[in-house]
PDB file of N, CA and C in Angstrom:
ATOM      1  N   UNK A   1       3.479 -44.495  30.098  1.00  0.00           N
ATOM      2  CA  UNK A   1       4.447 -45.434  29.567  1.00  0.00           C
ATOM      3  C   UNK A   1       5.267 -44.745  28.478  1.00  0.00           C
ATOM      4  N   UNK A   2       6.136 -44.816  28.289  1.00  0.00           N
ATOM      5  CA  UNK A   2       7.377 -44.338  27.824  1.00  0.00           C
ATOM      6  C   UNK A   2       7.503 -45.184  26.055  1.00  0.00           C
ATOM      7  N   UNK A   3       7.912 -44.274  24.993  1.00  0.00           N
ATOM      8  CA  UNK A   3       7.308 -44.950  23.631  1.00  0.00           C
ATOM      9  C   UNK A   3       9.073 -44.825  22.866  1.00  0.00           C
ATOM     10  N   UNK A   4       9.424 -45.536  22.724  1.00  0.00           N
ATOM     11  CA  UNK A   4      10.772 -45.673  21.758  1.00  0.00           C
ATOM     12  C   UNK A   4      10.715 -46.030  20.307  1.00  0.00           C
ATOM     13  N   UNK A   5      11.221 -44.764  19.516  1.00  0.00           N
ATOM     14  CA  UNK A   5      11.130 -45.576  18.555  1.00  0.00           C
ATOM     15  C   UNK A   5      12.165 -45.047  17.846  1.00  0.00           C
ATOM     16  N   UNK A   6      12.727 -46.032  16.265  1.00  0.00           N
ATOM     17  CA  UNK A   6      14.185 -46.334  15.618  1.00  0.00           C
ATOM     18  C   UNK A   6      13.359 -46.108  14.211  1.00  0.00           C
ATOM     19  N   UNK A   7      14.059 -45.141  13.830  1.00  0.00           N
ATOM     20  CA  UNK A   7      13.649 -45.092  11.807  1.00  0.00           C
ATOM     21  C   UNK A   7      15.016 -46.109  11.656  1.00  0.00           C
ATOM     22  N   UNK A   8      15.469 -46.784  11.467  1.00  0.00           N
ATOM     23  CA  UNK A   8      16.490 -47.436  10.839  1.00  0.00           C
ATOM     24  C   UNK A   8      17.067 -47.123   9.352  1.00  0.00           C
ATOM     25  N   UNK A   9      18.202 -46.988   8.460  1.00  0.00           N
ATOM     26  CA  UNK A   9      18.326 -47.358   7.189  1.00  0.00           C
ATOM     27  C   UNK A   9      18.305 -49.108   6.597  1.00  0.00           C
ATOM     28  N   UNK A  10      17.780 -48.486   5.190  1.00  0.00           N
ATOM     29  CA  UNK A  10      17.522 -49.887   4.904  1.00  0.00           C
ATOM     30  C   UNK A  10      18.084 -50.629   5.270  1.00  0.00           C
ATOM     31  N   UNK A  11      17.990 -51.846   5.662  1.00  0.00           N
ATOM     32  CA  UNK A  11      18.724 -53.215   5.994  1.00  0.00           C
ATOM     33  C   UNK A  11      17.817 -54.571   5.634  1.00  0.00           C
ATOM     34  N   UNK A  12      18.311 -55.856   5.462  1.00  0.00           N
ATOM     35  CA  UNK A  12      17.803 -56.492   5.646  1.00  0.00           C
ATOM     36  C   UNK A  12      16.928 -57.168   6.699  1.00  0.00           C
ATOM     37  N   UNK A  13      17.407 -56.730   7.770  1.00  0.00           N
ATOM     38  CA  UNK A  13      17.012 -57.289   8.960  1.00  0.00           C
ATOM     39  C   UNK A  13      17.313 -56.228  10.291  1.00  0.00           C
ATOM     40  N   UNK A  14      16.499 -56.143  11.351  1.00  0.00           N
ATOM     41  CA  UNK A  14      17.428 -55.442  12.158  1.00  0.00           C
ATOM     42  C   UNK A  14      18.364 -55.727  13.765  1.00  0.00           C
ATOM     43  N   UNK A  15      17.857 -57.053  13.296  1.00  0.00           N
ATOM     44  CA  UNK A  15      19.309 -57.476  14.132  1.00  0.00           C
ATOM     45  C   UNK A  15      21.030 -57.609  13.678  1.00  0.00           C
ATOM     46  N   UNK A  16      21.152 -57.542  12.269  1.00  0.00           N
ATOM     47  CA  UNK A  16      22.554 -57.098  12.038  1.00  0.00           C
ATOM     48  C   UNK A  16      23.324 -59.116  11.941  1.00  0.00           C
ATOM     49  N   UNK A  17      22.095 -59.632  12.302  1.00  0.00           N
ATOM     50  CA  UNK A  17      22.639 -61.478  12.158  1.00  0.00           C
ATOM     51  C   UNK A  17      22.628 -62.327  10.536  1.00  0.00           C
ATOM     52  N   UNK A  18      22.024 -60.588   9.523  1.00  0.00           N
ATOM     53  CA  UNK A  18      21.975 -61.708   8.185  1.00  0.00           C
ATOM     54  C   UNK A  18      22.586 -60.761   7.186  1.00  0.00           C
ATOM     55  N   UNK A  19      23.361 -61.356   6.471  1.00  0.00           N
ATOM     56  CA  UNK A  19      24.438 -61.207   5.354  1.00  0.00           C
ATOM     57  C   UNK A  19      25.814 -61.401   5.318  1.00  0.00           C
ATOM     58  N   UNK A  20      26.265 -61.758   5.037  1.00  0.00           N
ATOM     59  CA  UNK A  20      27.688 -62.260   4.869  1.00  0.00           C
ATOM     60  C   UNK A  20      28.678 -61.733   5.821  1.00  0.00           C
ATOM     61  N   UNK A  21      28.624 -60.094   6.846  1.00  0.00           N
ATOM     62  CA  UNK A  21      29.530 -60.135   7.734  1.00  0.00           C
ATOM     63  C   UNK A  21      28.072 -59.637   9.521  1.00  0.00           C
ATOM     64  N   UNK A  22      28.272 -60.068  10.374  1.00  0.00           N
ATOM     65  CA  UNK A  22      27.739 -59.934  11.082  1.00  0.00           C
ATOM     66  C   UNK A  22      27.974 -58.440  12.083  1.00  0.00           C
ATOM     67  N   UNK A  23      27.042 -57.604  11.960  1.00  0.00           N
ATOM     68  CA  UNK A  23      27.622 -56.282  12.920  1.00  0.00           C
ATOM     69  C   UNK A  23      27.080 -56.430  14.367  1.00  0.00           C
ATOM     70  N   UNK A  24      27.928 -56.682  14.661  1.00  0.00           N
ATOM     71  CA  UNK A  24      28.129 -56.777  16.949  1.00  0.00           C
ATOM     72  C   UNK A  24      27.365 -55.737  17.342  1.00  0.00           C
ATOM     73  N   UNK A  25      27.646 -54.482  16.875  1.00  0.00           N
ATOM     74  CA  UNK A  25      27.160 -53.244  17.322  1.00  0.00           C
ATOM     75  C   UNK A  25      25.199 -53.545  17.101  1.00  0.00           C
ATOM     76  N   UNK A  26      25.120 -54.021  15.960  1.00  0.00           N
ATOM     77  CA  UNK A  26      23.159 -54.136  15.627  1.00  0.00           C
ATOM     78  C   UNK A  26      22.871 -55.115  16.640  1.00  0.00           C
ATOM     79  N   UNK A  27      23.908 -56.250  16.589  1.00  0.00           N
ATOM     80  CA  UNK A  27      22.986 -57.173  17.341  1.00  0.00           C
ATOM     81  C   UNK A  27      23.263 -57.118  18.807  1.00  0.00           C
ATOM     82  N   UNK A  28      23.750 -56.184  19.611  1.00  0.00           N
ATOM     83  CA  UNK A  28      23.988 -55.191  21.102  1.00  0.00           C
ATOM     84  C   UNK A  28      22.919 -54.773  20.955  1.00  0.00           C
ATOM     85  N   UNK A  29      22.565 -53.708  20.007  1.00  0.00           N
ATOM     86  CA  UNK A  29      21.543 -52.752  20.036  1.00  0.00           C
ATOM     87  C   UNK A  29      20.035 -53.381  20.400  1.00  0.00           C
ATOM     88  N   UNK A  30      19.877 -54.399  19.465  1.00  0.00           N
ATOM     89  CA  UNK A  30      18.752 -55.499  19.500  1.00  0.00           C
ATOM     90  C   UNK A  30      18.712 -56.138  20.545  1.00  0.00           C
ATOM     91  N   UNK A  31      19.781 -56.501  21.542  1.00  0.00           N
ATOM     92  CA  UNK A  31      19.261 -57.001  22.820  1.00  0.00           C
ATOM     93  C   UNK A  31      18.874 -56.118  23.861  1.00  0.00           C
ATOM     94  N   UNK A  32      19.314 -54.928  23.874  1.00  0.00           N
ATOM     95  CA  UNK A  32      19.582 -53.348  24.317  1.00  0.00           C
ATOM     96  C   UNK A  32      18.081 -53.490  23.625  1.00  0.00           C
ATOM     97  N   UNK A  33      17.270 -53.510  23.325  1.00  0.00           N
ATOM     98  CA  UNK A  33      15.597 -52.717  22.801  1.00  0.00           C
ATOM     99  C   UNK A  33      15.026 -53.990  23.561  1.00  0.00           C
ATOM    100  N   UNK A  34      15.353 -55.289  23.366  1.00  0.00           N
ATOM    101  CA  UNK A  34      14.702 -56.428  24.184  1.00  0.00           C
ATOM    102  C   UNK A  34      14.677 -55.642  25.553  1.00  0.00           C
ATOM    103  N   UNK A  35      15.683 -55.877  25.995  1.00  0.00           N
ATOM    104  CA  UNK A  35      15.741 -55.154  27.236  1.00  0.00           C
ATOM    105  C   UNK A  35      15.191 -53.796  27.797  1.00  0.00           C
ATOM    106  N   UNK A  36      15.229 -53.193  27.228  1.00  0.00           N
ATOM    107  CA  UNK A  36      14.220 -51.870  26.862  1.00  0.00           C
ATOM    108  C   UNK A  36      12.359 -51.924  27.245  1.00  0.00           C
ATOM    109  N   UNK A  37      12.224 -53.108  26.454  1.00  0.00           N
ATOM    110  CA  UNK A  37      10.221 -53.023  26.093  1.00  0.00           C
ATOM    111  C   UNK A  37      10.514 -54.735  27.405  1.00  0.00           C
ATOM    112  N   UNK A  38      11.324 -54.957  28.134  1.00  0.00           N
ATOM    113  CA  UNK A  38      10.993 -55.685  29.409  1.00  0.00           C
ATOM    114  C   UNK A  38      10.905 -54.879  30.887  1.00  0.00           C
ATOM    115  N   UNK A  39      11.314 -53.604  30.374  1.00  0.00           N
ATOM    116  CA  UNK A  39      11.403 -52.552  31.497  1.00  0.00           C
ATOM    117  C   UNK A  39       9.925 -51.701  31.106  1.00  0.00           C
ATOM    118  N   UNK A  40       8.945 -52.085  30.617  1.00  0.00           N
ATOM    119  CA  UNK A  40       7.772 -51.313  30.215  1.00  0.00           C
ATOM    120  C   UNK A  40       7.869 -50.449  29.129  1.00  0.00           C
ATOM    121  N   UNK A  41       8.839 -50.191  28.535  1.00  0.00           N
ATOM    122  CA  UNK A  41       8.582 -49.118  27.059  1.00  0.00           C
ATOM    123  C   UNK A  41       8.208 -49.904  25.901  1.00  0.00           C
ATOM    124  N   UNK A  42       7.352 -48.963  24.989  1.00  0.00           N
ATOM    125  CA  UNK A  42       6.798 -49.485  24.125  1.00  0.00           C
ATOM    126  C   UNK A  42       8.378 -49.110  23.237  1.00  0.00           C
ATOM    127  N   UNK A  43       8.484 -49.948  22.234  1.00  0.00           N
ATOM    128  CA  UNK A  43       9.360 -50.268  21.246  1.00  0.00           C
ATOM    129  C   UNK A  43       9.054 -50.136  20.008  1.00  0.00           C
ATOM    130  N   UNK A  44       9.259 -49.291  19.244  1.00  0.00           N
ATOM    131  CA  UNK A  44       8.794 -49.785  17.684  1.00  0.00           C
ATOM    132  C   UNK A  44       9.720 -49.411  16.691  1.00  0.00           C
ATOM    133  N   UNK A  45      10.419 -50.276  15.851  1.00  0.00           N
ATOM    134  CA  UNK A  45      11.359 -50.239  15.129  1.00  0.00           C
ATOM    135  C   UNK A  45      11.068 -50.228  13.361  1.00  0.00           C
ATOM    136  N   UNK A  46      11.401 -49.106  12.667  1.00  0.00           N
ATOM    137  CA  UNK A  46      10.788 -48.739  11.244  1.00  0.00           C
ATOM    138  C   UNK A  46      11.866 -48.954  10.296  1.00  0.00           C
ATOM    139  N   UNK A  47      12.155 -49.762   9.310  1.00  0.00           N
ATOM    140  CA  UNK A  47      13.339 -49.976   8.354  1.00  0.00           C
ATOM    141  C   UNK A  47      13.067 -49.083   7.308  1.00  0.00           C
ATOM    142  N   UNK A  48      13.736 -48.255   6.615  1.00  0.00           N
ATOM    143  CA  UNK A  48      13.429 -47.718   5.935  1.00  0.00           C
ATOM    144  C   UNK A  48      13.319 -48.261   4.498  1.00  0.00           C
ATOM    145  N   UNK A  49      13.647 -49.598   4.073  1.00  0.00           N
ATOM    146  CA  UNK A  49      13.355 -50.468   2.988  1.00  0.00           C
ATOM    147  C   UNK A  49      12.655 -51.132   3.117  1.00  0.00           C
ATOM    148  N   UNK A  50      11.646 -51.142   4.424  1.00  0.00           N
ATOM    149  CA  UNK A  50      10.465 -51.900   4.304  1.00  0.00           C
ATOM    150  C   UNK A  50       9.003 -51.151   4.767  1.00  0.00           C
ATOM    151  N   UNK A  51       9.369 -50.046   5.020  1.00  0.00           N
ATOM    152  CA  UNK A  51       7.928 -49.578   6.046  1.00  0.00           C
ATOM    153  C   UNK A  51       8.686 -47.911   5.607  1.00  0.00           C
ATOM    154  N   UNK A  52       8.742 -47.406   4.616  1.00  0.00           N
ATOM    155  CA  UNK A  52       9.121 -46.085   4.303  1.00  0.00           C
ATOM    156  C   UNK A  52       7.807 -45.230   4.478  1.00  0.00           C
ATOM    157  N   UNK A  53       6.531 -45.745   4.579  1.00  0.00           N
ATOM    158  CA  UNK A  53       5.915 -44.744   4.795  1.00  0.00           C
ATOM    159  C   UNK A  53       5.587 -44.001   6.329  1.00  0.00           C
ATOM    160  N   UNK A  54       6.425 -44.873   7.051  1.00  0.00           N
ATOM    161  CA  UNK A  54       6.225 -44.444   8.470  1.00  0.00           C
ATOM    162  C   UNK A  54       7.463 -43.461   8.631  1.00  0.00           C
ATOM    163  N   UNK A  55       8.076 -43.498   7.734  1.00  0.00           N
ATOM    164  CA  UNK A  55       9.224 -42.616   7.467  1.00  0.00           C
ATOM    165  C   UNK A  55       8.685 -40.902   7.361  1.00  0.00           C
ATOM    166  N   UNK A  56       8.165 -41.503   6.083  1.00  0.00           N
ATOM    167  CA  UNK A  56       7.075 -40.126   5.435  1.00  0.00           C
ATOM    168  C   UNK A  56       5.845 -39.762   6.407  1.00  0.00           C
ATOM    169  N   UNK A  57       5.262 -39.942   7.317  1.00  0.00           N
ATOM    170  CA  UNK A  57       4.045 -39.931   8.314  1.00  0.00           C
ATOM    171  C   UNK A  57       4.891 -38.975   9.413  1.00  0.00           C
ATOM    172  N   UNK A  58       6.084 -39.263   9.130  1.00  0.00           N
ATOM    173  CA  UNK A  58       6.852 -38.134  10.552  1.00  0.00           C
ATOM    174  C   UNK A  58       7.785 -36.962   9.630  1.00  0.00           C
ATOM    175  N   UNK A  59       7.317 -35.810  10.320  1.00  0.00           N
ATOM    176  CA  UNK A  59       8.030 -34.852   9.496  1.00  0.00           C
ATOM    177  C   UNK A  59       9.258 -34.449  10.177  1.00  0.00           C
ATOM    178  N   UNK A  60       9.400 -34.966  11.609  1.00  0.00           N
ATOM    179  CA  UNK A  60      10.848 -34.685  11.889  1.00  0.00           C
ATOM    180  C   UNK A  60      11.804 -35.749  11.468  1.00  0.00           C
ATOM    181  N   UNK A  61      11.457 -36.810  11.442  1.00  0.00           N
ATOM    182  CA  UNK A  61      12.195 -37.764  10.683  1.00  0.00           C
ATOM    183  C   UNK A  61      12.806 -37.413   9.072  1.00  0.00           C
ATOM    184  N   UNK A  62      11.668 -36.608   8.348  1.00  0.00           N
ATOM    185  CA  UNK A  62      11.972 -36.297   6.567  1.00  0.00           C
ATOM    186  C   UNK A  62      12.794 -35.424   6.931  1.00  0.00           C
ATOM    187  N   UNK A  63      12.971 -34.373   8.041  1.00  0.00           N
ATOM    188  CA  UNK A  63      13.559 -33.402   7.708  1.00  0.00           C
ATOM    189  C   UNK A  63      15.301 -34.103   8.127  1.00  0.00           C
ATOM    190  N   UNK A  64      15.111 -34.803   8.719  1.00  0.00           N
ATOM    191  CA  UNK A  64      16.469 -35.306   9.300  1.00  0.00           C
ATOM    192  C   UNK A  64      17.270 -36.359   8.112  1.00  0.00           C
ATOM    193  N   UNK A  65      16.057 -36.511   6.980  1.00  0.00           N
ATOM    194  CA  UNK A  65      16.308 -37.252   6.016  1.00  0.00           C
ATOM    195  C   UNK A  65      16.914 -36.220   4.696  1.00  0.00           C
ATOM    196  N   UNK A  66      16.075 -35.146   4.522  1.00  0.00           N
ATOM    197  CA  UNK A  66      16.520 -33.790   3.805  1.00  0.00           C
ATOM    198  C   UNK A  66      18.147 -33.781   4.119  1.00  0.00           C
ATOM    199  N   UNK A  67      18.403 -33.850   5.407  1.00  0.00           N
ATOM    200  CA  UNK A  67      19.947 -33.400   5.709  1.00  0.00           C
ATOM    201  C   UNK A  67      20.905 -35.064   4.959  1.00  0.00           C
ATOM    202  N   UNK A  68      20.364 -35.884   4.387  1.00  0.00           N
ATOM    203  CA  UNK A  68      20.893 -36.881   4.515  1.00  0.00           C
ATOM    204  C   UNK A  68      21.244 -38.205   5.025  1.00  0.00           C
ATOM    205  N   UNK A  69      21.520 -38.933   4.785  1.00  0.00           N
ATOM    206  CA  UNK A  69      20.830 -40.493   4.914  1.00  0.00           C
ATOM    207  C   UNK A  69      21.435 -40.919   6.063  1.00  0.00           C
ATOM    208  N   UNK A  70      23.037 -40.235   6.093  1.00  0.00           N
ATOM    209  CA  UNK A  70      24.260 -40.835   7.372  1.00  0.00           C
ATOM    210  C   UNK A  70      22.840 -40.126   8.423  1.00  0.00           C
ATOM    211  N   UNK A  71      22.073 -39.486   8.410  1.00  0.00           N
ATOM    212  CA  UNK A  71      21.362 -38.863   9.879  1.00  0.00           C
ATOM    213  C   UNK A  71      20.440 -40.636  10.194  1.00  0.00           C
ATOM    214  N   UNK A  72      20.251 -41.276   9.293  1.00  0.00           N
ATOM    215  CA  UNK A  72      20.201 -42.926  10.125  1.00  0.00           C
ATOM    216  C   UNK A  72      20.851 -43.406  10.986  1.00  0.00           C
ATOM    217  N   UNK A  73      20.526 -44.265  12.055  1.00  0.00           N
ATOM    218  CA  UNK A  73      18.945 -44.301  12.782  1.00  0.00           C
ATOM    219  C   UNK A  73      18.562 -43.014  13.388  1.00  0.00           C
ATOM    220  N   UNK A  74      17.533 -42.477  13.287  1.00  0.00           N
ATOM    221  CA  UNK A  74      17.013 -41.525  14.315  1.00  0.00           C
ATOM    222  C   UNK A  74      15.810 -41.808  15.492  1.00  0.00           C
ATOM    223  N   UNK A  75      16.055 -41.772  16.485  1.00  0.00           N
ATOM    224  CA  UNK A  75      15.982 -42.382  17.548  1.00  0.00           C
ATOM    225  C   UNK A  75      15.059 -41.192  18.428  1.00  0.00           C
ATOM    226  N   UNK A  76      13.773 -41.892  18.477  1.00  0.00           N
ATOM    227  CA  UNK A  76      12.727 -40.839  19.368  1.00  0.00           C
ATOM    228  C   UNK A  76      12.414 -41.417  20.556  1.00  0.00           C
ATOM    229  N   UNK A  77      12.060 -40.787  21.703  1.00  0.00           N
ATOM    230  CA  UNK A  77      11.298 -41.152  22.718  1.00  0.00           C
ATOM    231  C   UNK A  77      10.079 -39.689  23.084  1.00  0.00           C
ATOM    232  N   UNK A  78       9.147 -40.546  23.110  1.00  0.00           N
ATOM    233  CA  UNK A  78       7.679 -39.892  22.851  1.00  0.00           C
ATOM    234  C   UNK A  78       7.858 -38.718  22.206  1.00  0.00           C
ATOM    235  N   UNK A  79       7.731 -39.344  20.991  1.00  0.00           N
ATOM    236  CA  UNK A  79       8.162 -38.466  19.924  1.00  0.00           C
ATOM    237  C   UNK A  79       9.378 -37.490  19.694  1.00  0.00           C
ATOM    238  N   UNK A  80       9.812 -37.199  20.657  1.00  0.00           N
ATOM    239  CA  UNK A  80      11.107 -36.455  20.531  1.00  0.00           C
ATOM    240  C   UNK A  80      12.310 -37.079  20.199  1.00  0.00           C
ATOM    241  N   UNK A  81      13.403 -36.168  18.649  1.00  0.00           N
ATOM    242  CA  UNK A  81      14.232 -36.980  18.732  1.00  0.00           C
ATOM    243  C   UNK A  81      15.711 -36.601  20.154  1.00  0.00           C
ATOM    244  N   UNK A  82      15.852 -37.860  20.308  1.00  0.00           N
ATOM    245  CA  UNK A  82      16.924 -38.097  21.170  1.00  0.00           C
ATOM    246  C   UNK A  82      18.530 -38.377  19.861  1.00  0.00           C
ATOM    247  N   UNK A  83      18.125 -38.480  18.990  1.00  0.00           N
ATOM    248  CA  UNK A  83      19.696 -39.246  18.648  1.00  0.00           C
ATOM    249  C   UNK A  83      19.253 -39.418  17.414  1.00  0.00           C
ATOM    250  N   UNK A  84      20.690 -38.915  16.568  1.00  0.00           N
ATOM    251  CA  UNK A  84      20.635 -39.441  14.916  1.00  0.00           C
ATOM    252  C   UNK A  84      21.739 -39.556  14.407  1.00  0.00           C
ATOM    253  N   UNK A  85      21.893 -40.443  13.911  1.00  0.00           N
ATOM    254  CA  UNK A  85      23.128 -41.046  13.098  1.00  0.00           C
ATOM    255  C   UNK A  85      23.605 -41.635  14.012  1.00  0.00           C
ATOM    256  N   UNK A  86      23.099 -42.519  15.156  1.00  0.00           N
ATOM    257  CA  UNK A  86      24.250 -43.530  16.040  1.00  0.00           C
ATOM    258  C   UNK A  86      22.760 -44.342  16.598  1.00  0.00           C
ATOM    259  N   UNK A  87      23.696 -45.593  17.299  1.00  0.00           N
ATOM    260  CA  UNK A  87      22.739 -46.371  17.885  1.00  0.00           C
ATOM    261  C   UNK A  87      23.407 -45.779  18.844  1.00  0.00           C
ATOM    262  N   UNK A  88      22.425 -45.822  20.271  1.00  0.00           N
ATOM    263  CA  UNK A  88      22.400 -45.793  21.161  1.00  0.00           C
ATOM    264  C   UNK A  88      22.800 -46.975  22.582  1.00  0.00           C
ATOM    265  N   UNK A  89      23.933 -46.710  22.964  1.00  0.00           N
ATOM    266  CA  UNK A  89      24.524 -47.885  23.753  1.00  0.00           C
ATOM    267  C   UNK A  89      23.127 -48.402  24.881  1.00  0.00           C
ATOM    268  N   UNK A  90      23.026 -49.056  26.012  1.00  0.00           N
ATOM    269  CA  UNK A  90      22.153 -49.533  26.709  1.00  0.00           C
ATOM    270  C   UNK A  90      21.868 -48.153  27.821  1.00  0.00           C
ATOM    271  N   UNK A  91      23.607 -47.638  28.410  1.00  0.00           N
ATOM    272  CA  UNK A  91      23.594 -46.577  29.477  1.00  0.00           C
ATOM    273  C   UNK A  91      22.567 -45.549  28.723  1.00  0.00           C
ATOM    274  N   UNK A  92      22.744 -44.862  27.691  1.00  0.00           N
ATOM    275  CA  UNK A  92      22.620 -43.776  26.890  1.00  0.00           C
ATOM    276  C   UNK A  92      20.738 -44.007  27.018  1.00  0.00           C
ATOM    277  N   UNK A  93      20.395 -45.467  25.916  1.00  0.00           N
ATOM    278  CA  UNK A  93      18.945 -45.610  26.407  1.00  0.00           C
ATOM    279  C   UNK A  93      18.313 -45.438  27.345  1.00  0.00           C
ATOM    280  N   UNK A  94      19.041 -45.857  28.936  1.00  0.00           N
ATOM    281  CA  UNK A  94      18.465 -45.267  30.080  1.00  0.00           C
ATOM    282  C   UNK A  94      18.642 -44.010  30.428  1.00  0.00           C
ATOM    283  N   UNK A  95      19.622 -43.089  29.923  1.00  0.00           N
ATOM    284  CA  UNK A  95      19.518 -42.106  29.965  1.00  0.00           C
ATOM    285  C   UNK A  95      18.465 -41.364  29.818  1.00  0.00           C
ATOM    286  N   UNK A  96      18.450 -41.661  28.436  1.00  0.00           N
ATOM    287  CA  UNK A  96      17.406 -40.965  27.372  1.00  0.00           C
ATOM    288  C   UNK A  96      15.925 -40.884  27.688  1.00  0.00           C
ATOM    289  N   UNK A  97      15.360 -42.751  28.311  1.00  0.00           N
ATOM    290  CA  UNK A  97      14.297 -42.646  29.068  1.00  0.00           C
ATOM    291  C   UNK A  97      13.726 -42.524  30.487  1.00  0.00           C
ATOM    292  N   UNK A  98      15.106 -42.032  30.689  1.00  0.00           N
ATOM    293  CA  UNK A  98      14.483 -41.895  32.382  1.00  0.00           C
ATOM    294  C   UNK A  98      14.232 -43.361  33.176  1.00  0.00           C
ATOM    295  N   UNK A  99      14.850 -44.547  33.023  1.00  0.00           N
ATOM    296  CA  UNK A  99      14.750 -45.362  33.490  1.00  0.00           C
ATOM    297  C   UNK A  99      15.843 -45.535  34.642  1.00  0.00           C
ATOM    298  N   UNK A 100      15.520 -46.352  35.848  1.00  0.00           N
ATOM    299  CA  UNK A 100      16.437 -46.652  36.704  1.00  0.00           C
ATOM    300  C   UNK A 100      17.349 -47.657  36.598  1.00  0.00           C
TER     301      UNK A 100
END
Protein backbone atom coordinates (compact mmCIF):
# COMPACT_ATOMS: atom_id res chain seq x y z
CA UNK A 1 0.00 0.00 0.00
CA UNK A 2 1.23 3.19 -1.07
CA UNK A 3 1.91 5.99 2.04
CA UNK A 4 1.39 9.88 1.24
CA UNK A 5 2.40 12.25 3.18
CA UNK A 6 2.22 16.55 3.39
CA UNK A 7 4.59 18.52 6.00
CA UNK A 8 2.34 21.55 5.47
CA UNK A 9 3.30 25.31 6.74
CA UNK A 10 1.67 26.54 9.59
CA UNK A 11 -1.94 27.11 9.03
CA UNK A 12 -4.84 27.05 10.85
CA UNK A 13 -6.50 24.37 9.33
CA UNK A 14 -5.75 22.34 6.31
CA UNK A 15 -8.48 22.67 4.31
CA UNK A 16 -7.86 26.41 3.48
CA UNK A 17 -12.06 26.92 4.64
CA UNK A 18 -11.01 29.08 7.88
CA UNK A 19 -9.97 32.72 8.04
CA UNK A 20 -11.19 35.57 6.53
CA UNK A 21 -10.24 34.78 2.71
CA UNK A 22 -10.85 31.22 1.54
CA UNK A 23 -7.92 29.47 -0.73
CA UNK A 24 -9.65 27.24 -3.69
CA UNK A 25 -6.31 25.85 -4.34
CA UNK A 26 -6.19 24.12 -0.26
CA UNK A 27 -9.56 23.22 -0.43
CA UNK A 28 -8.92 21.23 -4.26
CA UNK A 29 -6.02 19.84 -2.63
CA UNK A 30 -8.15 18.46 0.40
CA UNK A 31 -10.62 16.82 -1.77
CA UNK A 32 -7.64 15.63 -4.09
CA UNK A 33 -6.14 13.61 -0.59
CA UNK A 34 -9.97 12.48 0.15
CA UNK A 35 -9.79 11.07 -3.02
CA UNK A 36 -6.39 9.80 -2.72
CA UNK A 37 -6.81 7.49 0.80
CA UNK A 38 -10.41 6.18 -1.20
CA UNK A 39 -8.11 4.73 -3.84
CA UNK A 40 -6.14 2.74 -0.91
CA UNK A 41 -3.21 5.16 0.07
CA UNK A 42 -2.48 5.83 3.38
CA UNK A 43 -2.65 9.73 3.89
CA UNK A 44 -1.06 11.61 6.57
CA UNK A 45 -1.02 15.25 6.76
CA UNK A 46 1.63 17.22 9.36
CA UNK A 47 1.03 21.17 10.02
CA UNK A 48 3.88 22.57 10.96
CA UNK A 49 2.17 24.79 13.84
CA UNK A 50 0.74 21.96 15.28
CA UNK A 51 2.71 18.65 15.08
CA UNK A 52 6.40 20.26 14.45
CA UNK A 53 7.89 17.41 15.85
CA UNK A 54 7.04 15.16 13.03
CA UNK A 55 8.73 17.83 11.18
CA UNK A 56 11.94 17.28 13.27
CA UNK A 57 11.61 13.11 13.24
CA UNK A 58 12.33 13.49 9.31
CA UNK A 59 15.62 14.66 8.29
CA UNK A 60 14.75 15.14 4.72
CA UNK A 61 12.04 17.31 5.57
CA UNK A 62 14.68 19.69 8.11
CA UNK A 63 16.90 19.76 5.42
CA UNK A 64 14.29 21.09 2.96
CA UNK A 65 13.45 23.38 5.89
CA UNK A 66 17.37 24.58 6.25
CA UNK A 67 16.78 25.81 2.55
CA UNK A 68 13.73 27.72 3.77
CA UNK A 69 10.20 27.85 4.61
CA UNK A 70 8.75 28.80 0.75
CA UNK A 71 10.20 24.75 0.36
CA UNK A 72 6.41 24.22 2.17
CA UNK A 73 4.45 21.70 1.58
CA UNK A 74 6.84 18.92 0.99
CA UNK A 75 5.18 16.12 -0.30
CA UNK A 76 6.47 12.32 0.16
CA UNK A 77 5.33 9.09 -1.11
CA UNK A 78 6.89 6.17 0.83
CA UNK A 79 9.06 8.29 2.10
CA UNK A 80 10.46 9.83 -0.87
CA UNK A 81 10.14 13.39 -1.55
CA UNK A 82 8.05 13.90 -4.68
CA UNK A 83 7.40 17.76 -4.44
CA UNK A 84 8.23 20.95 -2.45
CA UNK A 85 6.97 24.19 -2.38
CA UNK A 86 3.61 23.37 -4.41
CA UNK A 87 0.54 21.38 -3.83
CA UNK A 88 0.14 18.89 -6.03
CA UNK A 89 -2.85 18.99 -8.60
CA UNK A 90 -5.03 15.48 -8.57
CA UNK A 91 -3.22 14.36 -12.30
CA UNK A 92 0.32 15.01 -10.71
CA UNK A 93 -0.86 12.84 -7.40
CA UNK A 94 -1.58 10.01 -9.70
CA UNK A 95 1.33 10.48 -11.26
CA UNK A 96 3.43 10.50 -8.41
CA UNK A 97 1.68 7.28 -7.02
CA UNK A 98 1.38 5.13 -9.64
CA UNK A 99 -2.27 5.01 -9.55
CA UNK A 100 -4.64 4.29 -12.50
Amino acid sequence: MKKLEIFDPAMCCSTGVCGPEVDPMLVQFAADLKWVAEQGVTVQRYNLGQEPQAFAANADVVKQLEMGMERLPVVLVDGEIVAAGIYLTRDQLVHKLGLA
